[in-house]
N, C-alpha and C. Protein backbone atom coordinates (compact mmCIF):
# COMPACT_ATOMS: atom_id res chain seq x y z
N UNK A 1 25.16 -31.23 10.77
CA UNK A 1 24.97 -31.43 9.35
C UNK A 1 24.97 -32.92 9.09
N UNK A 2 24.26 -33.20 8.07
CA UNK A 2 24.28 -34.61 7.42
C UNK A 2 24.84 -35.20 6.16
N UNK A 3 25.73 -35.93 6.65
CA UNK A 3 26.17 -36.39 5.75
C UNK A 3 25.86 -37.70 4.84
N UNK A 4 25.81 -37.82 3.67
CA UNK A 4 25.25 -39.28 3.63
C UNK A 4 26.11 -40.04 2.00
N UNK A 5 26.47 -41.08 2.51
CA UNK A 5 27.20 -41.83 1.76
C UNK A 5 26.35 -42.25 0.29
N UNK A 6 26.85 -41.63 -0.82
CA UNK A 6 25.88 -41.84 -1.80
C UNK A 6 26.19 -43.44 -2.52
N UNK A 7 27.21 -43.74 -2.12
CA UNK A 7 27.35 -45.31 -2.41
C UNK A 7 27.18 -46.56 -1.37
N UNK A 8 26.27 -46.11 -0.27
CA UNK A 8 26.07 -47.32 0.39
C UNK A 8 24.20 -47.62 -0.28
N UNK A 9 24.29 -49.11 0.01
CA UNK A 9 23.45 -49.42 -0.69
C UNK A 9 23.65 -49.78 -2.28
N UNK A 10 24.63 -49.78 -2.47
CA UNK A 10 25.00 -49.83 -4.21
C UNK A 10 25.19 -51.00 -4.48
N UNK A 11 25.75 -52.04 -3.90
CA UNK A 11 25.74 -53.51 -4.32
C UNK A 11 25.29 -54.16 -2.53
N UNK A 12 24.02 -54.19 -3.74
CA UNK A 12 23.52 -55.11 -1.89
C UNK A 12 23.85 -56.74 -2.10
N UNK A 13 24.21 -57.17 -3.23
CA UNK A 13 23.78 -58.46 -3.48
C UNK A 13 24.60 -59.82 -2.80
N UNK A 14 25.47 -58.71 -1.91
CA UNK A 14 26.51 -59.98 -0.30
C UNK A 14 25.78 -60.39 0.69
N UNK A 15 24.41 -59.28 0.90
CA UNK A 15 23.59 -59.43 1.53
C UNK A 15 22.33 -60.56 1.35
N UNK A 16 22.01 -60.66 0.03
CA UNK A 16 21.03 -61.19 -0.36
C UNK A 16 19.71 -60.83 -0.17
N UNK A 17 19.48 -59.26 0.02
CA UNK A 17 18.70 -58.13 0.10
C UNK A 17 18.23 -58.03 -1.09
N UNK A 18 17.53 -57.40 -1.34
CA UNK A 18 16.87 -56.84 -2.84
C UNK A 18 17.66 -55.74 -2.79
N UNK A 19 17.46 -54.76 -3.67
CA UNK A 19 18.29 -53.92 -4.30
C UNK A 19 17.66 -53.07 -3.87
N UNK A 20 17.91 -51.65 -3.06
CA UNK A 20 17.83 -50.33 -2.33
C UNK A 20 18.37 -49.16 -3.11
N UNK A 21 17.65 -48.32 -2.90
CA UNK A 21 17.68 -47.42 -4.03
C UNK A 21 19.33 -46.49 -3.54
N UNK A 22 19.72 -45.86 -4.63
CA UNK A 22 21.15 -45.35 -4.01
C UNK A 22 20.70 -44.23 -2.92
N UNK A 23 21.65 -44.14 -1.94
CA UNK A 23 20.91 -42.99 -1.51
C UNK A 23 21.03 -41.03 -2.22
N UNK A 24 22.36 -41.00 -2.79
CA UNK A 24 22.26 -39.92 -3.78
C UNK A 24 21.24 -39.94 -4.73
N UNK A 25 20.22 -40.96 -4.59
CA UNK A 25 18.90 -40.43 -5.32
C UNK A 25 17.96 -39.99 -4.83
N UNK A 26 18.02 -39.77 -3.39
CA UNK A 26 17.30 -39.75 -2.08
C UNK A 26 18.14 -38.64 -1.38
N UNK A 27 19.22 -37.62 -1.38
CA UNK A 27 19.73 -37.54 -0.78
C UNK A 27 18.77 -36.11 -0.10
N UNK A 28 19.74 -35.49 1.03
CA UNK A 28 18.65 -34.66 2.14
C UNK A 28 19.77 -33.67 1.73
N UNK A 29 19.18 -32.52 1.22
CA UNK A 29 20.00 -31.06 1.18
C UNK A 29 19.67 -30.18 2.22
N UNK A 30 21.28 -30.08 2.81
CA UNK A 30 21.07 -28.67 3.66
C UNK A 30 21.33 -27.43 3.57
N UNK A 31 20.62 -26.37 3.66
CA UNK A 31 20.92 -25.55 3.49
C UNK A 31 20.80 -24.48 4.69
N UNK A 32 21.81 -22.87 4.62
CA UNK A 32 21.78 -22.66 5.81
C UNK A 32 20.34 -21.73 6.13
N UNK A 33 19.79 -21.54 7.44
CA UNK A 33 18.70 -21.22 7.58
C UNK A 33 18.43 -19.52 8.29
N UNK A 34 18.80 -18.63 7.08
CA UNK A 34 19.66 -17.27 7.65
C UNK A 34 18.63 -16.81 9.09
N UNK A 35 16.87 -17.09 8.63
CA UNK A 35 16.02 -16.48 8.75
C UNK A 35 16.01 -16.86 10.80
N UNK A 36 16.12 -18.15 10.29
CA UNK A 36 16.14 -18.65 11.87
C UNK A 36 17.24 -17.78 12.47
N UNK A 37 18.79 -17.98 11.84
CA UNK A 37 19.93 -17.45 12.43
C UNK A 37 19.35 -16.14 13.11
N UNK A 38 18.71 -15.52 12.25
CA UNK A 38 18.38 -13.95 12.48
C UNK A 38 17.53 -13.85 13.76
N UNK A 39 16.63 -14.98 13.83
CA UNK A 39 15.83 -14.63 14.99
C UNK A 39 16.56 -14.75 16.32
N UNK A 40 17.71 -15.87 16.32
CA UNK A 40 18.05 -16.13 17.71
C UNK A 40 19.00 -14.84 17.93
N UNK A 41 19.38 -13.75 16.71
CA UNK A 41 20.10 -13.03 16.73
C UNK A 41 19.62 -11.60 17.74
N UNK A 42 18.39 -11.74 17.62
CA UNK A 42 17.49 -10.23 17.80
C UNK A 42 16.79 -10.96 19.31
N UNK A 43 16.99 -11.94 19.47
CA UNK A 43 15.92 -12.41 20.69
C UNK A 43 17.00 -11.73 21.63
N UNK A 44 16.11 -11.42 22.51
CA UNK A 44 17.03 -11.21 24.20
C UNK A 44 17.25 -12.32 24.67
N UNK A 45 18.46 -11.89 25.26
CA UNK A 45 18.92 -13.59 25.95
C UNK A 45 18.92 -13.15 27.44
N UNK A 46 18.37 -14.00 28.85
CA UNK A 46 18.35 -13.94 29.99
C UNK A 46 17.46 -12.36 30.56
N UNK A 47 16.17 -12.54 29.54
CA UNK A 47 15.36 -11.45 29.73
C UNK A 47 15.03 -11.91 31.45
N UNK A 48 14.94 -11.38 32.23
CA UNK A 48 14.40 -10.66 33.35
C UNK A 48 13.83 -9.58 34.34
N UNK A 49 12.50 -10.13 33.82
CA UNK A 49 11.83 -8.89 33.62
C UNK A 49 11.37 -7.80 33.11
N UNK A 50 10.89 -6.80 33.20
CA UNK A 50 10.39 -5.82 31.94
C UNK A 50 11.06 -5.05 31.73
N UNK A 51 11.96 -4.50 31.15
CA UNK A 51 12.70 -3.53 30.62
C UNK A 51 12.10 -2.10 30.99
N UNK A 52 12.54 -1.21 31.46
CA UNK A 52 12.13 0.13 32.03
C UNK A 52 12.90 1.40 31.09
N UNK A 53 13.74 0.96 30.13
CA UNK A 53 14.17 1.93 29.27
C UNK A 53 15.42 1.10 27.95
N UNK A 54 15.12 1.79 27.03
CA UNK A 54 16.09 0.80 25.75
C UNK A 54 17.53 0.15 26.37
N UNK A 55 18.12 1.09 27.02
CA UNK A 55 19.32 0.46 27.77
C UNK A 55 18.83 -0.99 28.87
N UNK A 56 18.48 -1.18 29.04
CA UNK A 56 18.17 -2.19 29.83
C UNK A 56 17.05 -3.15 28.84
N UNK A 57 16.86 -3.28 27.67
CA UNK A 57 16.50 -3.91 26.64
C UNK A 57 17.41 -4.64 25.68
N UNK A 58 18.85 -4.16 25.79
CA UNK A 58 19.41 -4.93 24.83
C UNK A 58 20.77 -5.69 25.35
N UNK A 59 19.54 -6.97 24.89
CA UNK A 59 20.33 -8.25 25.65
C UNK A 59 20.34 -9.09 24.61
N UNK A 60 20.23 -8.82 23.54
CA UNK A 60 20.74 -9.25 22.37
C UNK A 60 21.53 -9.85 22.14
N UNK A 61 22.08 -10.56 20.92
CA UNK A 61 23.20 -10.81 20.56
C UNK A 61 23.48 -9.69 19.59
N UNK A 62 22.66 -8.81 18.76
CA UNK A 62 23.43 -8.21 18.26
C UNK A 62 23.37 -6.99 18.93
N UNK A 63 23.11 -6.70 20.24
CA UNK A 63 23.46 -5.82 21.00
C UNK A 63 25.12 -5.49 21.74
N UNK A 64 25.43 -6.95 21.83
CA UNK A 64 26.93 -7.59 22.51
C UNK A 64 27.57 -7.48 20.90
N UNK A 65 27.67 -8.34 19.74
CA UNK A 65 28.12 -9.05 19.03
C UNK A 65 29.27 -7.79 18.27
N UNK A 66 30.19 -8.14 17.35
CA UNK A 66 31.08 -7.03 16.58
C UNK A 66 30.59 -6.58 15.99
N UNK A 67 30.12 -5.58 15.52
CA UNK A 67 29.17 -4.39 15.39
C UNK A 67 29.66 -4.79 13.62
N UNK A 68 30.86 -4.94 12.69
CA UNK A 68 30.77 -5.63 11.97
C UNK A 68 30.00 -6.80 11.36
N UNK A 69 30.45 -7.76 12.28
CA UNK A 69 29.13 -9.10 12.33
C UNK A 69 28.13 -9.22 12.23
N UNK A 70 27.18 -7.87 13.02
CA UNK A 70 26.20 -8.09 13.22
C UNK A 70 25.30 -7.15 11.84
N UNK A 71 26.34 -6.11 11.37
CA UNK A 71 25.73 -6.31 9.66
C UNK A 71 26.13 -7.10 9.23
N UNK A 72 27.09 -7.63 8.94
CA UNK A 72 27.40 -8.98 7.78
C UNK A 72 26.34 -9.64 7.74
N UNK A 73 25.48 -10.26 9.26
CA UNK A 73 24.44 -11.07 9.45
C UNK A 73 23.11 -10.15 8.49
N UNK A 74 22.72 -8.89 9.12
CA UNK A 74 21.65 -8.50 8.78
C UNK A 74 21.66 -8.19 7.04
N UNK A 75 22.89 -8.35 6.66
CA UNK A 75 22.40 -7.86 5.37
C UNK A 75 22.86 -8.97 4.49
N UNK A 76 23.09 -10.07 4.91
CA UNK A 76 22.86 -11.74 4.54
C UNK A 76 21.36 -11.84 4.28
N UNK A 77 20.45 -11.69 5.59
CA UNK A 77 19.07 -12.06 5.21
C UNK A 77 18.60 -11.00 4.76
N UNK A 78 18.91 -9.36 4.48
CA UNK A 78 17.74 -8.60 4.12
C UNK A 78 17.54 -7.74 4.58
N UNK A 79 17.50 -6.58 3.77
CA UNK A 79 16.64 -5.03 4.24
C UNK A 79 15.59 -5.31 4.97
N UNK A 80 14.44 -6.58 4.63
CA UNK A 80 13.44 -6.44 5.30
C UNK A 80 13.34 -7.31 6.50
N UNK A 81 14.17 -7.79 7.36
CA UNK A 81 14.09 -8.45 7.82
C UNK A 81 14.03 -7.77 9.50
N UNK A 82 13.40 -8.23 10.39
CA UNK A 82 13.33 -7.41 11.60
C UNK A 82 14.42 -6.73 11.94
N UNK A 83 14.62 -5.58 12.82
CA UNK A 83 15.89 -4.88 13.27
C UNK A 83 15.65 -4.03 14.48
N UNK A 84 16.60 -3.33 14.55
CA UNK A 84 15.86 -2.09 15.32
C UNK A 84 16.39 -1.00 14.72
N UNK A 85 15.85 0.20 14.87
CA UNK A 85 15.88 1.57 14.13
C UNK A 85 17.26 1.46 13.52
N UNK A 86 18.31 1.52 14.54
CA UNK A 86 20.05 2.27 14.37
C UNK A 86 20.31 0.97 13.66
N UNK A 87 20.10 -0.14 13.61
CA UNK A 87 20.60 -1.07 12.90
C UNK A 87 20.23 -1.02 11.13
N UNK A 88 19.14 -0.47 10.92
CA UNK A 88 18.84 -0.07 9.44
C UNK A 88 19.39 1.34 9.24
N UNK A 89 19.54 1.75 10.16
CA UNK A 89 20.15 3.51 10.04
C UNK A 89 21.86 2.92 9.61
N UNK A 90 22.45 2.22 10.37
CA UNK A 90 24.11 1.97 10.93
C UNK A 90 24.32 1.73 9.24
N UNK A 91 23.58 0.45 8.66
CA UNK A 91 23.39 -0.13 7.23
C UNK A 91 23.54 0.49 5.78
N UNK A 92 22.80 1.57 6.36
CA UNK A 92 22.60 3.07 5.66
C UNK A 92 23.62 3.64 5.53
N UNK A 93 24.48 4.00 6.12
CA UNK A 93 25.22 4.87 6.40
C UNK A 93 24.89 6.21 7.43
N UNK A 94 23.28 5.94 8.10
CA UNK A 94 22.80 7.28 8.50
C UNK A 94 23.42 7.55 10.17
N UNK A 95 24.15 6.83 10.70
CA UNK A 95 24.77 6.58 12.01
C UNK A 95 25.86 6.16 11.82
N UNK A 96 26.75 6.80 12.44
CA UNK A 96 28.41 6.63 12.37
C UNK A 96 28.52 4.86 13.53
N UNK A 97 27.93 4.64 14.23
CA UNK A 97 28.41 3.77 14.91
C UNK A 97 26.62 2.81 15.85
N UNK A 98 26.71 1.87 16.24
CA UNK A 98 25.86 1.56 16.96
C UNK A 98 26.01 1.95 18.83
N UNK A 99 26.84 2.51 18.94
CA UNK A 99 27.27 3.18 20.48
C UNK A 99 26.53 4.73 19.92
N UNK A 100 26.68 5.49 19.05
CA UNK A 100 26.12 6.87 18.61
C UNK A 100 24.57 6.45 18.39
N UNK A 101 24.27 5.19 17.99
CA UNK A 101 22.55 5.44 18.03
C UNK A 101 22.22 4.78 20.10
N UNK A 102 23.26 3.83 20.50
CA UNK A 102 22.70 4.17 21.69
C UNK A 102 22.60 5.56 22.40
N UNK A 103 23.54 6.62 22.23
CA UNK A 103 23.43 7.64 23.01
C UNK A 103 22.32 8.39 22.42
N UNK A 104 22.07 8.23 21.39
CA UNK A 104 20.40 8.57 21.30
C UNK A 104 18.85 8.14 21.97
N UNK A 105 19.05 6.50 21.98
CA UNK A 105 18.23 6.32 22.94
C UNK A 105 18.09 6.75 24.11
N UNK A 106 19.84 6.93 24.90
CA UNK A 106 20.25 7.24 26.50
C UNK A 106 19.51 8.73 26.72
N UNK A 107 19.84 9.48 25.82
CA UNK A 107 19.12 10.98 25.76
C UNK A 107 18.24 10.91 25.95
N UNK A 108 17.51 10.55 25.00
CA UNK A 108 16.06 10.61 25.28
C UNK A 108 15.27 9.76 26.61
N UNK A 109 15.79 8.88 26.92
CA UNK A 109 15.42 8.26 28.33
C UNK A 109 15.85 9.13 29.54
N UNK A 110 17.09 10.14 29.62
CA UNK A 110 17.00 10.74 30.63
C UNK A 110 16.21 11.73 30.51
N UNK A 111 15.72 12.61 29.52
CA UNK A 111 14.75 13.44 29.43
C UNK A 111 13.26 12.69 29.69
N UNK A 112 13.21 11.76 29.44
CA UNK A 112 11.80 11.04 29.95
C UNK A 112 11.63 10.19 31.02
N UNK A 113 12.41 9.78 31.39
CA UNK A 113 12.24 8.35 32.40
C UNK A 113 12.29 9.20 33.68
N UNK A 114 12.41 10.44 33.78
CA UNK A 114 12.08 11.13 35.46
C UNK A 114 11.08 11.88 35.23
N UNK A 115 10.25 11.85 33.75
CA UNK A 115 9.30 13.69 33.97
C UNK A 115 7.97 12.55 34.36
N UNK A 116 6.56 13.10 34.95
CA UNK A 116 6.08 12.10 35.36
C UNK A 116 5.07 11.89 34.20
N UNK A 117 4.50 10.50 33.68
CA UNK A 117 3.00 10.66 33.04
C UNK A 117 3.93 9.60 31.99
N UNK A 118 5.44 9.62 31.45
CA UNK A 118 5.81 9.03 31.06
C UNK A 118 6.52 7.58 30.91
N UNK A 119 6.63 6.72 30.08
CA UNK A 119 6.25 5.13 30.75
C UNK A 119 7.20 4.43 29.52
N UNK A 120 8.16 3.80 29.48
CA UNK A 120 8.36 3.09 28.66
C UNK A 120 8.29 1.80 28.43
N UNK A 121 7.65 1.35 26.88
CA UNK A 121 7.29 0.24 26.52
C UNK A 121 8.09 -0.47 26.05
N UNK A 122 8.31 -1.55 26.50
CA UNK A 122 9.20 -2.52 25.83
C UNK A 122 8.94 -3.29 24.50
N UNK A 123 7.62 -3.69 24.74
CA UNK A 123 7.07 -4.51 23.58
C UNK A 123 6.49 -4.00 22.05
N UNK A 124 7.69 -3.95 21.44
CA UNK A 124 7.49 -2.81 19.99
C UNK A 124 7.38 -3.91 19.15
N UNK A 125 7.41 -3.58 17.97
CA UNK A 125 7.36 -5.05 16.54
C UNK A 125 9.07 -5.59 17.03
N UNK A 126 8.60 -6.48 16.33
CA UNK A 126 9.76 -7.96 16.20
C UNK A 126 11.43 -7.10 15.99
N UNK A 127 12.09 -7.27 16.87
CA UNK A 127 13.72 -6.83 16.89
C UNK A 127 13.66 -5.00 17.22
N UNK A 128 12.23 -4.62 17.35
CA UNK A 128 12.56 -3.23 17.07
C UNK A 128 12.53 -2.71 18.81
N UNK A 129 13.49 -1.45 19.53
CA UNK A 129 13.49 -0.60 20.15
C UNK A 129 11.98 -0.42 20.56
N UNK A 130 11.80 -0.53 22.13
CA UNK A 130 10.34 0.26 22.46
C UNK A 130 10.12 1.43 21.87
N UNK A 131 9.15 1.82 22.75
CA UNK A 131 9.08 3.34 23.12
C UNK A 131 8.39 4.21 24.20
N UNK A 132 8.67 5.11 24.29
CA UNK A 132 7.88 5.99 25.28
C UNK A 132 6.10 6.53 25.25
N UNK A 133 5.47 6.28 26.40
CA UNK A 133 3.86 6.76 26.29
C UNK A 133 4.28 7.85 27.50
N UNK A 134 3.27 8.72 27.08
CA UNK A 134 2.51 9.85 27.97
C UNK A 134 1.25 9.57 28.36
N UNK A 135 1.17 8.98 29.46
CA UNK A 135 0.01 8.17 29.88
C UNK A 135 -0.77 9.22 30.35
N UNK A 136 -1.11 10.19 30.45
CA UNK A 136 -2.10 11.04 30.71
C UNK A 136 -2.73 11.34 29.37
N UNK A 137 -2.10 11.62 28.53
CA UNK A 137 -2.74 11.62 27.13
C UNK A 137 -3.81 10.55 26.53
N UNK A 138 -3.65 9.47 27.50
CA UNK A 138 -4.66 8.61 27.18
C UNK A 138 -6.22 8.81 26.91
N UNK A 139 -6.32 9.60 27.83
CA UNK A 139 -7.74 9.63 28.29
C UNK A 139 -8.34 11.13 27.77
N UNK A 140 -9.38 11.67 28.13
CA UNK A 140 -9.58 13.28 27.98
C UNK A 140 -11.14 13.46 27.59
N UNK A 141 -11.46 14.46 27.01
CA UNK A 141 -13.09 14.70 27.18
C UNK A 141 -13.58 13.63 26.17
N UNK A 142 -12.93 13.28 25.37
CA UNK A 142 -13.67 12.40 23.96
C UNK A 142 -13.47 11.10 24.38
N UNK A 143 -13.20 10.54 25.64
CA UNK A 143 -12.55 9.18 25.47
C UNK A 143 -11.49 9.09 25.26
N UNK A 144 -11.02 7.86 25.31
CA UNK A 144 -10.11 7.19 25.10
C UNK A 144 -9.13 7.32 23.91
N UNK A 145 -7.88 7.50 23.82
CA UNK A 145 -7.20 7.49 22.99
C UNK A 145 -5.61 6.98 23.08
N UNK A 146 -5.46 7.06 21.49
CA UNK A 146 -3.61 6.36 21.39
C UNK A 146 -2.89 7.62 22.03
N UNK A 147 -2.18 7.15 22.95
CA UNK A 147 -1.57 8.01 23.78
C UNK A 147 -0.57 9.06 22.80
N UNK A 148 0.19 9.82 23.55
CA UNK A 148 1.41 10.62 22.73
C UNK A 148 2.62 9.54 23.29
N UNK A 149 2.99 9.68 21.81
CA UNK A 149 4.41 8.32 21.68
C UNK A 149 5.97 9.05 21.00
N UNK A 150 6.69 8.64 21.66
CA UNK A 150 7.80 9.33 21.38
C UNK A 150 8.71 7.67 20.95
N UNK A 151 8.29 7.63 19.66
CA UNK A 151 9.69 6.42 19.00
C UNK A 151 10.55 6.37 18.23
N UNK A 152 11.81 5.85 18.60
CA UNK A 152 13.18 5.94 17.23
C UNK A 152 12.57 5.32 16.00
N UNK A 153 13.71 6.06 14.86
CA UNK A 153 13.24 6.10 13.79
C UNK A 153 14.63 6.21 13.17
N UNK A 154 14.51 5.84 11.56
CA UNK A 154 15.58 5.62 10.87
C UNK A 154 15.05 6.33 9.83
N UNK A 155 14.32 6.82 9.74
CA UNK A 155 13.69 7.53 8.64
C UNK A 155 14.46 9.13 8.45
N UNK A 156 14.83 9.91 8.92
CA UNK A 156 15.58 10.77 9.51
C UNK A 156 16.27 10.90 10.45
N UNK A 157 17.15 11.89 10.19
CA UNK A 157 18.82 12.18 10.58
C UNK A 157 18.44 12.55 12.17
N UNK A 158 17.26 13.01 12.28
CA UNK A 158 16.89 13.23 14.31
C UNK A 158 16.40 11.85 15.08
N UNK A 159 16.18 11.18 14.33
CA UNK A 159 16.11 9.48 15.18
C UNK A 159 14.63 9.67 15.68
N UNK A 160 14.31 10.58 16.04
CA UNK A 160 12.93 10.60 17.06
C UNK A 160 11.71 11.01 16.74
N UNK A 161 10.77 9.56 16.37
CA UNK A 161 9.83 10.28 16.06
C UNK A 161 8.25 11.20 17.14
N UNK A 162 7.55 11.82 17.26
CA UNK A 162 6.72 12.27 18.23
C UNK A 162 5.35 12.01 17.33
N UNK A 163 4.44 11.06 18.27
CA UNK A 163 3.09 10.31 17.63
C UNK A 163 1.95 11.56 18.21
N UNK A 164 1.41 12.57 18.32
CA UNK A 164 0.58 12.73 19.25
C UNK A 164 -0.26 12.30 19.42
N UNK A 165 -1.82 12.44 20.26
CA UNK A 165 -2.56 11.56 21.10
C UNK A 165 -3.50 11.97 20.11
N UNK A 166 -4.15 10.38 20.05
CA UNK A 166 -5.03 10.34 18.82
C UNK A 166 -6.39 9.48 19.29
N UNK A 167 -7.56 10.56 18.49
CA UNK A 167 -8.50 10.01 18.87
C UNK A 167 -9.16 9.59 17.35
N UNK A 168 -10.10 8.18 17.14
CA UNK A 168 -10.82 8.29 15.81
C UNK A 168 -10.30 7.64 14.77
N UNK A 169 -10.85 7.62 13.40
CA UNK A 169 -10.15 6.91 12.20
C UNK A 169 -9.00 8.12 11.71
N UNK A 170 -8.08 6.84 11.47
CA UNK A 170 -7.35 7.45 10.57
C UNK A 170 -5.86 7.08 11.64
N UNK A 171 -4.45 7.19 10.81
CA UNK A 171 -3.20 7.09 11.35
C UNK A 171 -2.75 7.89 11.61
N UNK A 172 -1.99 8.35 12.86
CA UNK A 172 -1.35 9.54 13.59
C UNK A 172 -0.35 10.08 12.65
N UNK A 173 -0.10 10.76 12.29
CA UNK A 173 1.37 11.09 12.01
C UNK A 173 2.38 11.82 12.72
N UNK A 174 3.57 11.07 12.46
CA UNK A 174 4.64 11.11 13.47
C UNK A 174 5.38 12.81 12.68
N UNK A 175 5.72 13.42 13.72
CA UNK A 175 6.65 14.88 13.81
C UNK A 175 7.90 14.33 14.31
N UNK A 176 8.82 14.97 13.18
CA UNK A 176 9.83 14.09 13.08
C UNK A 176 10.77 15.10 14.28
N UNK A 177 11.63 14.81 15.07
CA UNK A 177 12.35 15.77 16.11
C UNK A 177 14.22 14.93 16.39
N UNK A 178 14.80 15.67 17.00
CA UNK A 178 16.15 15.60 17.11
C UNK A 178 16.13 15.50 18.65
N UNK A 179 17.01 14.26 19.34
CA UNK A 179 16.83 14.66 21.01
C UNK A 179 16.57 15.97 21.67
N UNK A 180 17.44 16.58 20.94
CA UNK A 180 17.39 17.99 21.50
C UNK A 180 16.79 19.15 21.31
N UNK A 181 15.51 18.98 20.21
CA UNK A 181 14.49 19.48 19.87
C UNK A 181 13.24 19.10 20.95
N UNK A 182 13.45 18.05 20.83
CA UNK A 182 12.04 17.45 21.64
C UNK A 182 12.51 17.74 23.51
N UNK A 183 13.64 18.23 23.85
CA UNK A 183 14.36 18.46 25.19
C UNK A 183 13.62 19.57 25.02
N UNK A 184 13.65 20.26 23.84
CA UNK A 184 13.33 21.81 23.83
C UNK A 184 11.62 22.40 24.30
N UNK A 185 11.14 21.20 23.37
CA UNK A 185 9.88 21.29 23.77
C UNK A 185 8.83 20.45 24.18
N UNK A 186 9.18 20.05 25.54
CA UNK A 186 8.81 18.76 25.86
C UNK A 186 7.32 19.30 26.47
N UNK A 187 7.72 20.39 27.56
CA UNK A 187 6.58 20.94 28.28
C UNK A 187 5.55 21.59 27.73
N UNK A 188 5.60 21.72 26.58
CA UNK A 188 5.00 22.22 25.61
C UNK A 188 3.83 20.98 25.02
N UNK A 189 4.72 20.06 24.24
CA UNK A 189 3.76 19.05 24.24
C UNK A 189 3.22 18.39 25.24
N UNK A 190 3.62 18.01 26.64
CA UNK A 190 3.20 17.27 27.37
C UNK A 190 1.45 18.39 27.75
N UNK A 191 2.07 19.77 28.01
CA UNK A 191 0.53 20.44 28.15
C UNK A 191 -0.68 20.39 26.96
N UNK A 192 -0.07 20.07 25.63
CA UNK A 192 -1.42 19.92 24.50
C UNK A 192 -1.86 18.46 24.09
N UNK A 193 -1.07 17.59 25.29
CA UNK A 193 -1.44 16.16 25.15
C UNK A 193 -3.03 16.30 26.26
C-alpha cells in the first residue's frame, strides 16, 4: 500500500524551488481489488497436468481454504462472479457442506471413470467443475455431434445434469438426475447415445 505524506511539498520556500503542488491534491487511492483477489482464489495452484476426474482438479485455494472464508470471499465479490457448482449451491443453502458436494462429484466419477467411451474434461468456464463426455456419442449416421455430457449443477437438489448428444440448431437441454438415478440408468443412456 501507499502511503503519501499530504504535507510534503507544502513550504518549499528553504529550498528555493518554486512551489509544488500539495500532494493531497494529487493523492493515489487504493482500493481493495476483490475481483483480482477472486481470481487467484479459483486458479489452481501447481497444476500438473490434466486432471482425469474433479478430485484431482481441485488445487485451489478455495478448494484447501476454511470453507467459511472461502464464502466470506465469494460473497464479497458476488453472486455472479465465477465459482463452481457446490460453491453457489453451499451459498444457497442447497448443500450442507463443501466435502457433501465433493462426494457428489466422487460418485459420479466412480460410476464413470471405469465404464468405457467415457472421458473427463477438465476445461469447463472460469472456476467451474469439468465434466464428463461419452465419446462415442460423438459421431453417428448424421455426423458429427455435441457429445452426451454429464455436468454438476446447482440448479437442483440432484447436482447432475445429463446433456444428450446433439446434432443441429438449437441448445441441448439438460435432464436433470441425482447420482443415483443416473447409476440407475446409465446403460440405458449410454445405448441411445
Amino acid at each position: 500500500m501507499t502511503v503519501l505524506d499530504p504535507d510534503l511539498n507544502a513550504d518549499s520556500s528553504a529550498t528555493g524551488s518554486k512551489k509544488l503542488p500539495r500532494q493531497r491534491d494529487h493523492a493515489l487511492r487504493v482500493e481493495p481489488m476483490m475481483a483480482l483477489e477472486w481470481s487467484h482464489a479459483i486458479e489452481s495452484a501447481g497444476a500438473v497436468g490434466i486432471a482425469d476426474s474433479p478430485a484431482e482438479s481441485r488445487r485451489a485455494w478455495i478448494h484447501r481454504a476454511d470453507e467459511q472464508q472461502v464464502l466470506t470471499l465469494f460473497r464479497a465479490v458476488g453472486p455472479q462472479a465465477p465459482a463452481p457448482w457446490w460453491l453457489r449451491a453451499l451459498d444457497r443453502g442447497k448443500i450442507a457442506s463443501r466435502a457433501a458436494a465433493f462426494a457428489v462429484e466422487d460418485e459420479v466419477t466412480r460410476l464413470l471413470a471405469d465404464r468405457p467411451g467415457w472421458v473427463f474434461v477438465p476445461w469447463a468456464s472460469e472456476g467451474e467443475v469439468g465434466y464428463w463426455e461419452f465419446v462415442p456419442s460423438e459421431s453417428g449416421v448424421y455426423g458429427p455431434a455435441e457429445p452426451t455430457t454429464v455436468q454438476f449443477t446447482d440448479r437442483h437438489p440432484g447436482f447432475v445434469d445429463l446433456l444428450p448428444a446433439h446434432r443441429g440448431p438449437g441448445q441441448r437441454q439438460p435432464i436433470e438426475f441425482t447420482p443415483g438415478e443416473l447409476r440407475e440408468q446409465i446403460e440405458d443412456l449410454e445405448n441411445i447415445a
